[in-house]
C-alpha atoms as a PDB file:
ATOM      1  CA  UNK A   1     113.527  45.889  41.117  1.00  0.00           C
ATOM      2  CA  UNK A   2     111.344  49.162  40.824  1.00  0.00           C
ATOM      3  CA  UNK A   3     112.922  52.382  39.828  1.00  0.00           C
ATOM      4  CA  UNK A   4     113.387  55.491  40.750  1.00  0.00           C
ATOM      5  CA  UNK A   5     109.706  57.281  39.610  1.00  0.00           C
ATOM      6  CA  UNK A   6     108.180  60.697  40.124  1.00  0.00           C
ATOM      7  CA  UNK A   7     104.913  59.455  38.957  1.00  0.00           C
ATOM      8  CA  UNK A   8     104.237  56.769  41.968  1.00  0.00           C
ATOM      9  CA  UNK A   9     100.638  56.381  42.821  1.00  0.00           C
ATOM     10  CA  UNK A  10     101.498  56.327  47.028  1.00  0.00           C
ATOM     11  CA  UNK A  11     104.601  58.779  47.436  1.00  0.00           C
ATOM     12  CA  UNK A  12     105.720  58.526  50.543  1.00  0.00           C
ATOM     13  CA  UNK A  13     105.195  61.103  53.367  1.00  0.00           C
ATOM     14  CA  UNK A  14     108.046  64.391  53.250  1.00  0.00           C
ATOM     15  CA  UNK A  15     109.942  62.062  50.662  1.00  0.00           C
ATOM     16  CA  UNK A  16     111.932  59.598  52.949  1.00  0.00           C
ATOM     17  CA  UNK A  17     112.525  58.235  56.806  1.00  0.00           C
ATOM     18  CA  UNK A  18     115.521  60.614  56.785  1.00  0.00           C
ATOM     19  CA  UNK A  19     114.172  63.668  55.334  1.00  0.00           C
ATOM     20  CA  UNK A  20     111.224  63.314  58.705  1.00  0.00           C
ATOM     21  CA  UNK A  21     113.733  63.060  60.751  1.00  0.00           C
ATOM     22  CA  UNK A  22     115.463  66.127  59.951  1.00  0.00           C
ATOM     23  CA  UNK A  23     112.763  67.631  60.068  1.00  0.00           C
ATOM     24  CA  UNK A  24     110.911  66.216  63.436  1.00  0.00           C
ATOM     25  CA  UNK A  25     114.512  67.387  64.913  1.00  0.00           C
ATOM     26  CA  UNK A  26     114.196  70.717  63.714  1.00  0.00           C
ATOM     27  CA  UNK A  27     111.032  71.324  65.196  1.00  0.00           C
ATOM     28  CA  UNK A  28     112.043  69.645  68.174  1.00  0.00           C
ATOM     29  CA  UNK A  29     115.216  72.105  68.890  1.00  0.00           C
ATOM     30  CA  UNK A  30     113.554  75.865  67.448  1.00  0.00           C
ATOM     31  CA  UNK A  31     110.970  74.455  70.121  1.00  0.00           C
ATOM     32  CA  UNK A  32     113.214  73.813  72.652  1.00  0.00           C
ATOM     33  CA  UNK A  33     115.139  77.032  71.842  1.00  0.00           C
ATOM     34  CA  UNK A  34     111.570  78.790  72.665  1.00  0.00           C
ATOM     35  CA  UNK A  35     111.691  77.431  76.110  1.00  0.00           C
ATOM     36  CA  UNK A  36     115.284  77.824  76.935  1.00  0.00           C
ATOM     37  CA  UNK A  37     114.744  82.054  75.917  1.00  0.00           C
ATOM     38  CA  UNK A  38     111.748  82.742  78.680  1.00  0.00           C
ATOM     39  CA  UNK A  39     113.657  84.861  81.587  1.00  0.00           C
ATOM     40  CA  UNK A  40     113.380  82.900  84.741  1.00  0.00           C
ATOM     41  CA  UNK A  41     111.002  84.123  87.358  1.00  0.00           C
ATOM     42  CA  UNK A  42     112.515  86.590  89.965  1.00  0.00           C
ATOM     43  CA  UNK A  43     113.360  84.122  92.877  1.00  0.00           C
ATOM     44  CA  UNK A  44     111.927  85.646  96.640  1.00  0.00           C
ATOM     45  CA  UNK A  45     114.122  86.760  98.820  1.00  0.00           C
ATOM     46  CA  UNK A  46     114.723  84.175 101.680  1.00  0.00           C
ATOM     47  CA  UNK A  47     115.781  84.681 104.937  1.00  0.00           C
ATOM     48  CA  UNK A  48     118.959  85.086 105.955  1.00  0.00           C
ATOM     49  CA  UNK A  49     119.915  82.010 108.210  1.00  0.00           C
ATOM     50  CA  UNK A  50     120.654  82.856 112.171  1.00  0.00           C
ATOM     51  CA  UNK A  51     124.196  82.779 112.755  1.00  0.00           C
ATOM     52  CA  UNK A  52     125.391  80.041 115.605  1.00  0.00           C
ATOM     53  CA  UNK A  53     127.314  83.443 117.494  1.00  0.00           C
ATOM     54  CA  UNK A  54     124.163  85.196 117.980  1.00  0.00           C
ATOM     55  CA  UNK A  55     126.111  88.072 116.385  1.00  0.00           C
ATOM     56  CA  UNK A  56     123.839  90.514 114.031  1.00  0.00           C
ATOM     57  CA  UNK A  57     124.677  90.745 110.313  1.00  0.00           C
ATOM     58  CA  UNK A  58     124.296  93.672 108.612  1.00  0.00           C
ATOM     59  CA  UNK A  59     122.251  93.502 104.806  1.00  0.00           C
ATOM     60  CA  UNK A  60     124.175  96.619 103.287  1.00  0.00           C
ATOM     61  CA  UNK A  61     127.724  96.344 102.587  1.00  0.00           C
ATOM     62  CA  UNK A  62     129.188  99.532 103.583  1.00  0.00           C
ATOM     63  CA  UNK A  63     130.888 101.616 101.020  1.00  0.00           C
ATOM     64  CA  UNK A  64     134.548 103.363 100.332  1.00  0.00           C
ATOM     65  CA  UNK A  65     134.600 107.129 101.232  1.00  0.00           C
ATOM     66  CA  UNK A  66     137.217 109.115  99.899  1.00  0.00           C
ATOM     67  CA  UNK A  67     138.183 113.080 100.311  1.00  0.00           C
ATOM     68  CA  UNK A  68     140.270 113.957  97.157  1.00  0.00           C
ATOM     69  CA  UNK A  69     141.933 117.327  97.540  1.00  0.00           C
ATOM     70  CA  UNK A  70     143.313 118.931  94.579  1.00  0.00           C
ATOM     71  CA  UNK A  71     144.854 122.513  95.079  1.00  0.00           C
ATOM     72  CA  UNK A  72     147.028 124.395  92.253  1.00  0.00           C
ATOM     73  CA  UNK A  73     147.710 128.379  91.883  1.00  0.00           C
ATOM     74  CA  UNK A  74     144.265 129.727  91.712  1.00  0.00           C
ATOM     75  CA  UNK A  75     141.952 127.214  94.124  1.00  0.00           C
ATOM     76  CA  UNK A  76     141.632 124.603  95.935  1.00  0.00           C
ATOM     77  CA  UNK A  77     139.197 121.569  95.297  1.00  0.00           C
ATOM     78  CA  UNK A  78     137.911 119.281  97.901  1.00  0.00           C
ATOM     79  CA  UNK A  79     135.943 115.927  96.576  1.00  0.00           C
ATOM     80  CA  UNK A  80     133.549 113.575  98.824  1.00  0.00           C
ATOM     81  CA  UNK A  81     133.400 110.392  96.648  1.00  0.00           C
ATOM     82  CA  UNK A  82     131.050 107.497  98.253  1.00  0.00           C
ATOM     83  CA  UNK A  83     131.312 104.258  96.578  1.00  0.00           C
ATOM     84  CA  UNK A  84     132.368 105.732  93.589  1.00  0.00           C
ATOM     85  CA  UNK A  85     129.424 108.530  93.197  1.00  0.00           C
ATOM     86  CA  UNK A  86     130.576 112.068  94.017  1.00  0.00           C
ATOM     87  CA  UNK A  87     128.678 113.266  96.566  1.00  0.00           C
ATOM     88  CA  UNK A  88     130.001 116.519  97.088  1.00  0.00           C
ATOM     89  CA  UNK A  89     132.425 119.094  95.738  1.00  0.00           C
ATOM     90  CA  UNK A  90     133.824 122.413  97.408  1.00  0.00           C
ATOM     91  CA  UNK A  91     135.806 124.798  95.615  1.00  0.00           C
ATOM     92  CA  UNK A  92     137.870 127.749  97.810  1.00  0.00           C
ATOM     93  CA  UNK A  93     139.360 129.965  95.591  1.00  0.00           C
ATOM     94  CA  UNK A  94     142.769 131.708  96.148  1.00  0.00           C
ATOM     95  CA  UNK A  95     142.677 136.037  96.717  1.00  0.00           C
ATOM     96  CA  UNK A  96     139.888 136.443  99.439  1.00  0.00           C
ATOM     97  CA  UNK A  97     136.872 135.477  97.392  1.00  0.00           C
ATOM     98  CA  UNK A  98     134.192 133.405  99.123  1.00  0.00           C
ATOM     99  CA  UNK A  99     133.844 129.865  99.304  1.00  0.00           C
ATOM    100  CA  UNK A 100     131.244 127.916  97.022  1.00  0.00           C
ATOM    101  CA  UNK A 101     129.869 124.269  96.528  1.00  0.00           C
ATOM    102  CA  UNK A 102     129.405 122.538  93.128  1.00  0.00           C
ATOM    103  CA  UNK A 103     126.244 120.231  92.771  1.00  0.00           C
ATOM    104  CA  UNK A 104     127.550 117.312  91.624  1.00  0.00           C
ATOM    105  CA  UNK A 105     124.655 115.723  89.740  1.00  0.00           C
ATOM    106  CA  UNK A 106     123.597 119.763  88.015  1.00  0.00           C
ATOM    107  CA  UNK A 107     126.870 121.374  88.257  1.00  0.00           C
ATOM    108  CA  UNK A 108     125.287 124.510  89.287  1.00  0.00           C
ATOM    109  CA  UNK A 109     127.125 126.650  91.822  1.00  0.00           C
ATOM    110  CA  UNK A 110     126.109 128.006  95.261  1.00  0.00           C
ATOM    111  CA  UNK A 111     127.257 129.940  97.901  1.00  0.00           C
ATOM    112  CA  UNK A 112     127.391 130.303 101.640  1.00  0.00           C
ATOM    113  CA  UNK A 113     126.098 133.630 102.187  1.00  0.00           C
ATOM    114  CA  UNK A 114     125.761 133.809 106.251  1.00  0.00           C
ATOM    115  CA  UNK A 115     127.523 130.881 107.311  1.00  0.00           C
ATOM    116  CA  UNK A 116     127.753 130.140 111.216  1.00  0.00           C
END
């Protein structure tokens, strides 16, 4: 029976079958993990298939408009939300002073001057 020796003429290869195998298996899955992080390739858009009806399908889904009016003592405020975005806000102050129109992505002010 031979014992355990750090002197051995032939030691084996990464020290024993098990410590390989740990090994060979870590490779294996930080390899693997390489391939599984690539982002896929963006697919092409295919072609909508023809309905049976013959009827025509529209690509864009059409979004919610809503008019939010909010009025108090001094003004009233009139909102155009589209699918969530402001697209427009009018302020009409209270006392006879003009009109005017926010900008909603600036917030700078303008008014109608000669309005028709």
């Amino acid at each position: 029976m031979r014992l355990f020796c750090l002197c051995q003429a032939d030691p084996p290869w990464f020290y024993n079958q098990t410590m390989r195998s740990v090994l060979f298996l870590g490779l294996y899955l930080s390899a693997a993990s390489l391939g599984w992080a690539q982002s896929p390739a963006p697919a092409a858009k295919a072609s909508a298939p023809p309905m049976a009806s013959g009827a025509s399908v529209t690509a864009a889904v059409e979004k919610r408009a809503e008019r939010i009016q909010v009025e108090d003592s001094a003004a009233r405020i009139d909102e155009l939300r589209v699918g969530g975005e402001t697209q427009s806000i009018s302020v009409q102050p209270k006392g006879g002073l003009p009109a005017y129109q926010i900008a909603p992505d600036s917030g700078q002010r303008s008014w109608k001057i000669l309005s028709f």
